[in-house]
C-alpha atoms as a PDB file:
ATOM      1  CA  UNK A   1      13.729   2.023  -7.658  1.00  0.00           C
ATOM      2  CA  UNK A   2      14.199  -1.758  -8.441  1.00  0.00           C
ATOM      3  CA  UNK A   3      14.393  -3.454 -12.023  1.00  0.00           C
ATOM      4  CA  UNK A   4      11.739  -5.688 -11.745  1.00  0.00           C
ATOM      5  CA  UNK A   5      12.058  -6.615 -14.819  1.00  0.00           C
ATOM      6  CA  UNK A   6      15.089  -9.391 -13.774  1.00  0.00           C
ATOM      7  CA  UNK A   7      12.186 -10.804 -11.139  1.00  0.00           C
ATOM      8  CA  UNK A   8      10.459 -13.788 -12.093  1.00  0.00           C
ATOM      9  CA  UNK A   9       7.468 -15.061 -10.299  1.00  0.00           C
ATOM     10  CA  UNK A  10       8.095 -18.800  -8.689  1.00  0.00           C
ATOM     11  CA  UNK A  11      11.928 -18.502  -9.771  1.00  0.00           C
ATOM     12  CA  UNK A  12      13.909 -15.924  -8.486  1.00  0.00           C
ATOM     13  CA  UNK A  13      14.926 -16.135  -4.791  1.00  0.00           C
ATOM     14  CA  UNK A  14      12.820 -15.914  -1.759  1.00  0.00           C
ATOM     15  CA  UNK A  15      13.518 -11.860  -1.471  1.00  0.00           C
ATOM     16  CA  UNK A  16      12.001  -9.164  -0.092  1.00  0.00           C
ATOM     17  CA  UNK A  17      12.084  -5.824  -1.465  1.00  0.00           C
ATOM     18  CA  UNK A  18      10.831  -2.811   0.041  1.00  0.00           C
ATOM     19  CA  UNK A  19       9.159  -0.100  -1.819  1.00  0.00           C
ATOM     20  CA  UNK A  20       8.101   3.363  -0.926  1.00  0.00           C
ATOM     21  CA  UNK A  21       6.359   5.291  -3.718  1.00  0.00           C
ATOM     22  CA  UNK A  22       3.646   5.451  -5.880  1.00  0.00           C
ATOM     23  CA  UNK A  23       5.452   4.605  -8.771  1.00  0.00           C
ATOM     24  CA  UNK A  24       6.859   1.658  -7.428  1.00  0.00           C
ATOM     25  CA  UNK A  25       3.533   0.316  -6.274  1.00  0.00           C
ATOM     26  CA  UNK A  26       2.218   1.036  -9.785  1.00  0.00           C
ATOM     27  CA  UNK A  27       5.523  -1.063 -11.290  1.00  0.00           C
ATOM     28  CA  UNK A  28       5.272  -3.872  -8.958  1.00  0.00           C
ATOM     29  CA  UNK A  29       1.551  -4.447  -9.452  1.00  0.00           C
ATOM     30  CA  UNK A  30       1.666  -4.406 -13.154  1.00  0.00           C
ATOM     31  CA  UNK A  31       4.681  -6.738 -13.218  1.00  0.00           C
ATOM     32  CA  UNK A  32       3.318  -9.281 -11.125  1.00  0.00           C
ATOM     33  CA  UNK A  33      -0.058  -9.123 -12.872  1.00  0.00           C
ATOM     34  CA  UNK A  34       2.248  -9.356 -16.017  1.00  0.00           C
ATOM     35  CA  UNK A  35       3.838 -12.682 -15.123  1.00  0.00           C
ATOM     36  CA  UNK A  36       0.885 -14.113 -13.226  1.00  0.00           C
ATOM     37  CA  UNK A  37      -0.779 -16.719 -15.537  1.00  0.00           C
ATOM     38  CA  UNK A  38      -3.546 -18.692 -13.578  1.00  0.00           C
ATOM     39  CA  UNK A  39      -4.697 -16.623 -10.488  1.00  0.00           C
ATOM     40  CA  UNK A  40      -4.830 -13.349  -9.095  1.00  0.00           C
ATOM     41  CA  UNK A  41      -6.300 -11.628  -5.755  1.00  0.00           C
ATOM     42  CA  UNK A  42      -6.663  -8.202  -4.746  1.00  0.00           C
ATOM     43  CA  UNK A  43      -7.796  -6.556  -1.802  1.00  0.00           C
ATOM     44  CA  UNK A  44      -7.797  -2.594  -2.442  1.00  0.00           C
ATOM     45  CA  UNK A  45     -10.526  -0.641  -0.411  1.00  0.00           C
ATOM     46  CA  UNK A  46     -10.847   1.383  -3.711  1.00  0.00           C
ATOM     47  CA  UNK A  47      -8.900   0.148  -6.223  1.00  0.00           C
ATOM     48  CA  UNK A  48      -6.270   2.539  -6.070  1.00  0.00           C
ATOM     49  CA  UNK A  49      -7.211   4.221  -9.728  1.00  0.00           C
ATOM     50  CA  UNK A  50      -3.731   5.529  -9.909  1.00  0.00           C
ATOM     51  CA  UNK A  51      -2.382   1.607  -9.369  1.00  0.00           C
ATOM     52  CA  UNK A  52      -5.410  -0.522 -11.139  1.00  0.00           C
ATOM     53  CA  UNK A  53      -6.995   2.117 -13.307  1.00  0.00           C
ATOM     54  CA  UNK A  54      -4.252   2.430 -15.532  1.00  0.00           C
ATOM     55  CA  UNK A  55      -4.135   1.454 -19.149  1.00  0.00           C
ATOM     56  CA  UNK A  56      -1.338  -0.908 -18.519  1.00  0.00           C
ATOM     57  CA  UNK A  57      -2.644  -3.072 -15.839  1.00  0.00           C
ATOM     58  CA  UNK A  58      -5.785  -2.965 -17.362  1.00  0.00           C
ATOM     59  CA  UNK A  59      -4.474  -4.661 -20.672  1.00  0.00           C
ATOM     60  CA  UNK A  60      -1.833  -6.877 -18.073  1.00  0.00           C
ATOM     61  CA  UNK A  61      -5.448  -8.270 -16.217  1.00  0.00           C
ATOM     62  CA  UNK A  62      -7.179  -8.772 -19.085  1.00  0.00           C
ATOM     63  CA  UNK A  63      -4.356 -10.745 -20.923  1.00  0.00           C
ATOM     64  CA  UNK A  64      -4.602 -12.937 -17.594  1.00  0.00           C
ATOM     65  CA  UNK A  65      -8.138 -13.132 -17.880  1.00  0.00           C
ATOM     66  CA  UNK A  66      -8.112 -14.531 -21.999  1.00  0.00           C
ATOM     67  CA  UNK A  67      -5.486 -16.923 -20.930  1.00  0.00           C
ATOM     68  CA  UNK A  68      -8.015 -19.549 -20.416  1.00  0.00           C
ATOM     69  CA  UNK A  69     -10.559 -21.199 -18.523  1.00  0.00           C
ATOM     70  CA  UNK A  70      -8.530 -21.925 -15.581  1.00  0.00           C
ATOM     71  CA  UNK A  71      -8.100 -18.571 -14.591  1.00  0.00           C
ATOM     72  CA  UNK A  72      -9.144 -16.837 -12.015  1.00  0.00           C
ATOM     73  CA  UNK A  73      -9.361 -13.253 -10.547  1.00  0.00           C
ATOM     74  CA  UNK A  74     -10.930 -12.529  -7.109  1.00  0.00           C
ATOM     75  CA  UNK A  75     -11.011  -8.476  -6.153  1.00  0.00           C
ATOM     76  CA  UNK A  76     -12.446  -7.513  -2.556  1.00  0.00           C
ATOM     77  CA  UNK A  77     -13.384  -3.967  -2.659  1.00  0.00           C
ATOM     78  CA  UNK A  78     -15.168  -1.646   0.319  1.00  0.00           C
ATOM     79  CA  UNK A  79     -15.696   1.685  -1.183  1.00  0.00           C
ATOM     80  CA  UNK A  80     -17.768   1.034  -3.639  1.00  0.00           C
ATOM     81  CA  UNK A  81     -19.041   4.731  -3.903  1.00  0.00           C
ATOM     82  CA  UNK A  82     -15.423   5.769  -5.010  1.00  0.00           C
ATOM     83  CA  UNK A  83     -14.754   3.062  -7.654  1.00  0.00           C
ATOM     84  CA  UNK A  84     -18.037   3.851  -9.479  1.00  0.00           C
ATOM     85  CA  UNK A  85     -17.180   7.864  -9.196  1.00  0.00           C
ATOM     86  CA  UNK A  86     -14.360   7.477 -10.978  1.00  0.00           C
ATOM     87  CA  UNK A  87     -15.613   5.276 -13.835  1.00  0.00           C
ATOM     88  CA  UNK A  88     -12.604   2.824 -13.025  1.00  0.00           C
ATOM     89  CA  UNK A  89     -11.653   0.706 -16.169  1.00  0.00           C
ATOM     90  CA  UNK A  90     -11.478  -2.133 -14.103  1.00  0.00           C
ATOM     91  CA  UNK A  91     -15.249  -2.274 -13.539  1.00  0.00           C
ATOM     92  CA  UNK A  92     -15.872  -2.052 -17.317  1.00  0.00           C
ATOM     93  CA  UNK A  93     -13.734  -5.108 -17.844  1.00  0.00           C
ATOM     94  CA  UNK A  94     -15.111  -7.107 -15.081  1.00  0.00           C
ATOM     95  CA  UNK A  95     -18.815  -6.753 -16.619  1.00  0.00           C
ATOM     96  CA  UNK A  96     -17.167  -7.892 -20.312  1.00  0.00           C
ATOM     97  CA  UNK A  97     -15.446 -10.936 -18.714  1.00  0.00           C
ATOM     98  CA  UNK A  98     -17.445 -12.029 -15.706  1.00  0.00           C
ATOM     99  CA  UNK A  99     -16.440 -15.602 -16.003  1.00  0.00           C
ATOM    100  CA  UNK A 100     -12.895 -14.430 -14.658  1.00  0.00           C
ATOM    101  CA  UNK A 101     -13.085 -11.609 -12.552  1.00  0.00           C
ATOM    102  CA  UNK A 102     -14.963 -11.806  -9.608  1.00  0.00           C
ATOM    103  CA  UNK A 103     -15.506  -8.706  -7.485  1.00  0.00           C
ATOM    104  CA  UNK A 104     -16.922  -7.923  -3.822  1.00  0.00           C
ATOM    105  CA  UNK A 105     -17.753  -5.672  -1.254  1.00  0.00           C
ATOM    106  CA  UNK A 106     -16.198  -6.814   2.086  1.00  0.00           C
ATOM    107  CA  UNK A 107     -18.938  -7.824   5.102  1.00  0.00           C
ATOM    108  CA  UNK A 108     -19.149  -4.850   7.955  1.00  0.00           C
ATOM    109  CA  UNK A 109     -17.403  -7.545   9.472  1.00  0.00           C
ATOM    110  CA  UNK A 110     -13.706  -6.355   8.027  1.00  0.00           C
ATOM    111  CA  UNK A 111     -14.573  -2.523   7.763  1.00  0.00           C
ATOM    112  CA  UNK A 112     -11.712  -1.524   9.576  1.00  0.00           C
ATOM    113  CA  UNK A 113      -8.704  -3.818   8.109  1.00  0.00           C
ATOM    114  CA  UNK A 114      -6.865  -1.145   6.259  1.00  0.00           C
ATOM    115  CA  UNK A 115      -3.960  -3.143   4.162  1.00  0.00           C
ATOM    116  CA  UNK A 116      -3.490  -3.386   0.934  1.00  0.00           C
ATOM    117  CA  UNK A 117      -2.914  -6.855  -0.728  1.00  0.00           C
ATOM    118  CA  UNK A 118      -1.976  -8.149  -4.632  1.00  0.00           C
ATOM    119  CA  UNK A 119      -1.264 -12.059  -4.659  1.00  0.00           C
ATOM    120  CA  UNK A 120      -0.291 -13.427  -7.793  1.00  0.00           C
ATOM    121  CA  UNK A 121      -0.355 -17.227  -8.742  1.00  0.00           C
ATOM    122  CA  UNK A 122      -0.114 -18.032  -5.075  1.00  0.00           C
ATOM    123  CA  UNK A 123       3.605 -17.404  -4.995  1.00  0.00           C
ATOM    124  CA  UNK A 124       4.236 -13.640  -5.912  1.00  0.00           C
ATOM    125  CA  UNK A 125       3.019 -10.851  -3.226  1.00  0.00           C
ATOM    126  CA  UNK A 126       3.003  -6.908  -3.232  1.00  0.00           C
ATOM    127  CA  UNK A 127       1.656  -6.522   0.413  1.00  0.00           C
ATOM    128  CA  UNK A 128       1.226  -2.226   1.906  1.00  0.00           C
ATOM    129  CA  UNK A 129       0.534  -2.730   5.882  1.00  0.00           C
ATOM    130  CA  UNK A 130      -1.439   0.635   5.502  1.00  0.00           C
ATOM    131  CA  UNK A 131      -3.539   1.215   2.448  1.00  0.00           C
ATOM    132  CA  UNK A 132      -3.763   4.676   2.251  1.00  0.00           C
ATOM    133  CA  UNK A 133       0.591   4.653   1.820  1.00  0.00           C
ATOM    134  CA  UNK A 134       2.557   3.541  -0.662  1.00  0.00           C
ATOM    135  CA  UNK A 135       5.506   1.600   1.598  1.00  0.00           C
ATOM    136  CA  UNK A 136       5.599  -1.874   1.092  1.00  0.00           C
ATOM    137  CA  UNK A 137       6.769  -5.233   0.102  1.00  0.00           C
ATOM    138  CA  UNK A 138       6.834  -7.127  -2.711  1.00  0.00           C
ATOM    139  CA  UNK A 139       8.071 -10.304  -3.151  1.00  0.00           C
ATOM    140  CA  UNK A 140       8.609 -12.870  -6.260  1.00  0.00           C
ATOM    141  CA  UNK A 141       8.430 -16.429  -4.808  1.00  0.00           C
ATOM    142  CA  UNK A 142       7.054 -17.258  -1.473  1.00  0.00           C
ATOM    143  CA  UNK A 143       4.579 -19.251  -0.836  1.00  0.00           C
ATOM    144  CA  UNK A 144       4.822 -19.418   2.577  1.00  0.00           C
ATOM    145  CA  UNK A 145       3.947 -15.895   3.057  1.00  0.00           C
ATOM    146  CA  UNK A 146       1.121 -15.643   0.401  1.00  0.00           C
ATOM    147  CA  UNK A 147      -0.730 -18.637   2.007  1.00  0.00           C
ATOM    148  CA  UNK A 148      -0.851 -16.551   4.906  1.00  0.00           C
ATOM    149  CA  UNK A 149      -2.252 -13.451   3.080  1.00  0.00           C
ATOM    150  CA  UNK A 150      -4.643 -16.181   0.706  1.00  0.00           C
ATOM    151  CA  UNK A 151      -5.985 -17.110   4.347  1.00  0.00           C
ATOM    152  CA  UNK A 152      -6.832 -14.171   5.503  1.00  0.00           C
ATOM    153  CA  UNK A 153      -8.436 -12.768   2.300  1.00  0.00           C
ATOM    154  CA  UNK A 154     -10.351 -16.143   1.803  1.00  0.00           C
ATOM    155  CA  UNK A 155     -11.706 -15.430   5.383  1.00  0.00           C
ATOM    156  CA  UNK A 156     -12.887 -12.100   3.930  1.00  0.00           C
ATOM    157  CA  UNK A 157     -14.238 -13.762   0.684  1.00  0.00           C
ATOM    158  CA  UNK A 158     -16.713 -16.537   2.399  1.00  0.00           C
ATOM    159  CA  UNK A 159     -18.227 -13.229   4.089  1.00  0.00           C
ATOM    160  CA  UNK A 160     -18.384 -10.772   1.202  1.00  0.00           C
ATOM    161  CA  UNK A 161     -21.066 -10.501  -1.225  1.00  0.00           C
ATOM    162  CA  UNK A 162     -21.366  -9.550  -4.673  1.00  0.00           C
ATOM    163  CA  UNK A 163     -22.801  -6.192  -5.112  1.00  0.00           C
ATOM    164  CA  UNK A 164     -24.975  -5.316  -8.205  1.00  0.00           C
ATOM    165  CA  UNK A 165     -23.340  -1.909  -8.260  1.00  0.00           C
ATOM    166  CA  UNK A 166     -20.572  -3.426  -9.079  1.00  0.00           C
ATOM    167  CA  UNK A 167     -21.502  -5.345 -11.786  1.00  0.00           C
ATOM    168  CA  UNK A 168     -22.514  -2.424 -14.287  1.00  0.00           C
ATOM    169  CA  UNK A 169     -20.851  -0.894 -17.470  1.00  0.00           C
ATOM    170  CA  UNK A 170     -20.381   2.823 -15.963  1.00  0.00           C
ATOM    171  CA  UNK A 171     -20.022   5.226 -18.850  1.00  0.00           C
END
């Protein structure tokens, strides 16, 4: 397990670290979210409630969200049905600050892409070639590589749509 703690986002070197479990997925999401402080983007066909539904990323986002004005936090989503099952935390905090976090439903068009994505600040990327597995990389400073991930999720943006669904307080 790395000490992510000793990462900082846009400073430390251009390195890639691999990760392989569940835990370190959960760490490297929440310290990235932790250290981003003008944009984030997520693409998580459910939003993993064991990665974004906990009660530390939840406080992490919305400390990024009450930074300021400038901010800005784009999720795409495409199991709806799942995130609303599990009254995720995240969707309750979206409908309370709607100004910063943005959420939607992928087009049928992207169905099938099956990665898992966290970009934060443009520089700072956790990045899981299959969603449904924890293996993966994270990384604290490249921008090379997260303009190629902000690409392809922008591509995915212009084509989603906001769903109502996801827009309501579930109790």
């Amino acid at each position: 397990m790395h000490d992510l703690s000793k990462f900082r986002l846009g400073r430390s070197p251009d390195e890639i670290l691999t990760i392989e479990t569940r835990q370190e997925t959960i760490n490297s999401a929440l310290e990235l979210t932790k250290q981003s402080t003008h944009k984030l983007t997520i693409f998580s066909k459910d939003l993993e409630p064991c990665v974004y539904n906990q009660p530390d990323f939840l406080e992490a986002l919305k400390n990024l969200a009450l930074i300021g004005r400038h901010v800005q936090i784009r999720i795409l989503v495409s199991k709806i049905e799942s995130i609303i099952s599990v009254g995720h935390g995240l969707l309750n905090l979206a409908s309370r600050l709607p100004s910063y976090i943005e959420l939607r439903k992928i087009s049928l068009e992207y169905k099938n892409f099956n990665k898992a994505i966290l970009i934060a600040d443009e520089i700072g990327y956790l990045y899981r070639e299959n969603a449904g597995r924890y293996e993966g990389n994270i990384n604290f400073n490249s921008r090379r590589e997260c303009k190629n991930y902000l690409d392809t999720f922008q591509e995915m943006w212009e084509t989603a749509l906001p769903d109502k669904n996801l827009r309501k307080i579930h109790l």
